[in-house]
Protein backbone atom coordinates (compact mmCIF):
# COMPACT_ATOMS: atom_id res chain seq x y z
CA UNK A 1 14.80 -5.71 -8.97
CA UNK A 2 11.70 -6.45 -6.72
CA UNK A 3 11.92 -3.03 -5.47
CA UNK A 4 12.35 -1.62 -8.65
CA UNK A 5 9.45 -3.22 -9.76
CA UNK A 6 7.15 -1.83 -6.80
CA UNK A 7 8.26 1.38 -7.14
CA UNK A 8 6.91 1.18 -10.69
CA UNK A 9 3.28 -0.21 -9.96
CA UNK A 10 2.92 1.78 -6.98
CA UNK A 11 4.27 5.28 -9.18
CA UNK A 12 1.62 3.78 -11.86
CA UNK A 13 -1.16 2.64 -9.35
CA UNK A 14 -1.01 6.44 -7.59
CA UNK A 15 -1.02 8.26 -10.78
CA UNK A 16 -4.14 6.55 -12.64
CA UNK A 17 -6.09 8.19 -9.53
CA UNK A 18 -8.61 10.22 -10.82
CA UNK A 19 -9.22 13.57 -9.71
CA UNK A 20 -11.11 14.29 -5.53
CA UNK A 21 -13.68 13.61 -4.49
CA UNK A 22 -16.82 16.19 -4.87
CA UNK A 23 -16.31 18.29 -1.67
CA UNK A 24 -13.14 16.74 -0.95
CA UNK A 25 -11.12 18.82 0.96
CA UNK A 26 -8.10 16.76 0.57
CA UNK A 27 -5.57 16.93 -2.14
CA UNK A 28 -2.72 14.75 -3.46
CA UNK A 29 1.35 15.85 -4.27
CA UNK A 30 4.51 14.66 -4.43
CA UNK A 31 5.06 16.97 -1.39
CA UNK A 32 2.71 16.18 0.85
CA UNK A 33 0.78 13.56 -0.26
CA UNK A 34 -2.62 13.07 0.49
CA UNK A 35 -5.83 10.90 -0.93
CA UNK A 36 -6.14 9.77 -4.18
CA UNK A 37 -9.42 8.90 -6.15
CA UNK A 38 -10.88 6.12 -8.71
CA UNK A 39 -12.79 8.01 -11.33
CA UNK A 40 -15.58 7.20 -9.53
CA UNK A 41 -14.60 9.26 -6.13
CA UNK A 42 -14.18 6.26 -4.03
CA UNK A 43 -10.83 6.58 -1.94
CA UNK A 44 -8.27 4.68 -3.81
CA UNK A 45 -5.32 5.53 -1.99
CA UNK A 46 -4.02 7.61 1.37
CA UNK A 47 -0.43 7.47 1.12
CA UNK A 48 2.38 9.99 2.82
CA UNK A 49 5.08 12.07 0.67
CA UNK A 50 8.15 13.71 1.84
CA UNK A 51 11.07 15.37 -0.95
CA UNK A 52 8.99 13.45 -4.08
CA UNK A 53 8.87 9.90 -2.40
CA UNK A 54 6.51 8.17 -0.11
CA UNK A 55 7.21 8.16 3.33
CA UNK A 56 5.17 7.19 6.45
CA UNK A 57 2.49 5.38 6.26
CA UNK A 58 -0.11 4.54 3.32
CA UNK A 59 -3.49 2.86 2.69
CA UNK A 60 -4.56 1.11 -0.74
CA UNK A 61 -8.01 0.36 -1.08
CA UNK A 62 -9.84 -2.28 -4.01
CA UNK A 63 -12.31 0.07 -6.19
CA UNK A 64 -15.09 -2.12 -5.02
CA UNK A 65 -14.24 -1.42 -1.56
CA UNK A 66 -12.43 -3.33 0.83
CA UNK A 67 -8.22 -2.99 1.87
CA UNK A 68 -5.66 -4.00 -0.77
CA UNK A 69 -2.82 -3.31 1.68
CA UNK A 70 -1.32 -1.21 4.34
CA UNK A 71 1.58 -0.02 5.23
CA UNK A 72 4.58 2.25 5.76
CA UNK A 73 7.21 4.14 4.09
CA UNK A 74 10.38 5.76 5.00
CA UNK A 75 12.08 7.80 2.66
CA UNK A 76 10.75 5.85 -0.86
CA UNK A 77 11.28 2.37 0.80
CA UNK A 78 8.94 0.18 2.58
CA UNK A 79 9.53 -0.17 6.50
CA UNK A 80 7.78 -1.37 8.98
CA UNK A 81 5.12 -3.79 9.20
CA UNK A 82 3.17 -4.51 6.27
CA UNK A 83 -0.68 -6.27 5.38
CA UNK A 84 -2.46 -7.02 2.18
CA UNK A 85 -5.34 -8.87 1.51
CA UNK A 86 -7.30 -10.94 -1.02
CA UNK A 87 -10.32 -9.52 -2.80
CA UNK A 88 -12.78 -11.86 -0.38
CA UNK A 89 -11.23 -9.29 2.43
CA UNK A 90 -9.22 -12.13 4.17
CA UNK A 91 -5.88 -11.33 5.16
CA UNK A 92 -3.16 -12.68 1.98
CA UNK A 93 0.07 -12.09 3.71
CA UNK A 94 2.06 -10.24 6.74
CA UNK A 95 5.19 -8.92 7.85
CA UNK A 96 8.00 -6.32 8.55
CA UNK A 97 10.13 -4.27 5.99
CA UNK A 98 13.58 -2.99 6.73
CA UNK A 99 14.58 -0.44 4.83
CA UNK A 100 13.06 -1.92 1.42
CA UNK A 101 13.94 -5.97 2.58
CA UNK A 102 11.70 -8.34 4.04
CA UNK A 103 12.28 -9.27 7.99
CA UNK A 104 11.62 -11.82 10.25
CA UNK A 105 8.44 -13.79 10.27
CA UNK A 106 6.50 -13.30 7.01
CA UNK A 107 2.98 -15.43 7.28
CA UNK A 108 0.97 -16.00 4.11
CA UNK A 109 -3.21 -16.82 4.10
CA UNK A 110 -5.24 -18.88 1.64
CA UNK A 111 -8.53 -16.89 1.08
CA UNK A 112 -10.45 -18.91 3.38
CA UNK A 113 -8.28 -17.68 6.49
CA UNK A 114 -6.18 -20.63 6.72
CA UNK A 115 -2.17 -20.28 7.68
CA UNK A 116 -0.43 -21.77 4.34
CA UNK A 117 2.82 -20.70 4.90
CA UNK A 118 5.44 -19.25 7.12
CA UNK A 119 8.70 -17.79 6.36
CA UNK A 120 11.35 -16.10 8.07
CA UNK A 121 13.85 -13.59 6.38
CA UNK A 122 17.05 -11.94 7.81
């Protein structure tokens, strides 16, 4: 279900994009994938496409600037390792995907910096 639901918000959070950037010179499909644009033609996302899904790796940026989060895709499912962050630009959480699932050591931030939690997954 989790995946299901990122799937969604990422489908949603890629298609409310506006349109490039004034002199852009790089565009967005589901083939190829590319940079994607807030309505004000600030970066909002640089993600990777292959056959309609994401794949490799992608960048999400905050509209006021600053990262969201990072990371990469293979074939529609997250893999590899992952980072997002909290609005003050401190890191929120990190760790690996497998295929889609959570591995190994996951560590989770407060906003100030501080280690609040650390989890492993199989």
């Amino acid at each position: 279900m989790r995946k299901c639901i990122l799937a969604l918000w990422l489908k949603n959070y890629l298609r409310t994009a506006g349109s490039p950037a004034p002199g852009s010179t790089s565009t967005a499909n589901a083939t190829a994938g590319g940079s994607f644009y807030f309505r004000s033609g600030q970066v909002k996302a640089e993600a990777g496409y292959r056959g309609g899904q994401l794949d490799g790796d992608c960048v999400w940026y905050r509209e006021g600037g600053g990262l969201l989060q990072k990371g990469a895709f293979r074939d529609g499912q997250q893999d590899g390792f992952w980072q997002r962050w909290h609005r003050s630009g401190e890191l929120l959480d990190e760790g690996s995907f497998d295929v889609g699932r959570k591995t190994g050591e996951w560590i989770t931030y407060s906003p100030d910096g501080t280690e609040t939690k650390r989890k492993t997954f199989k």
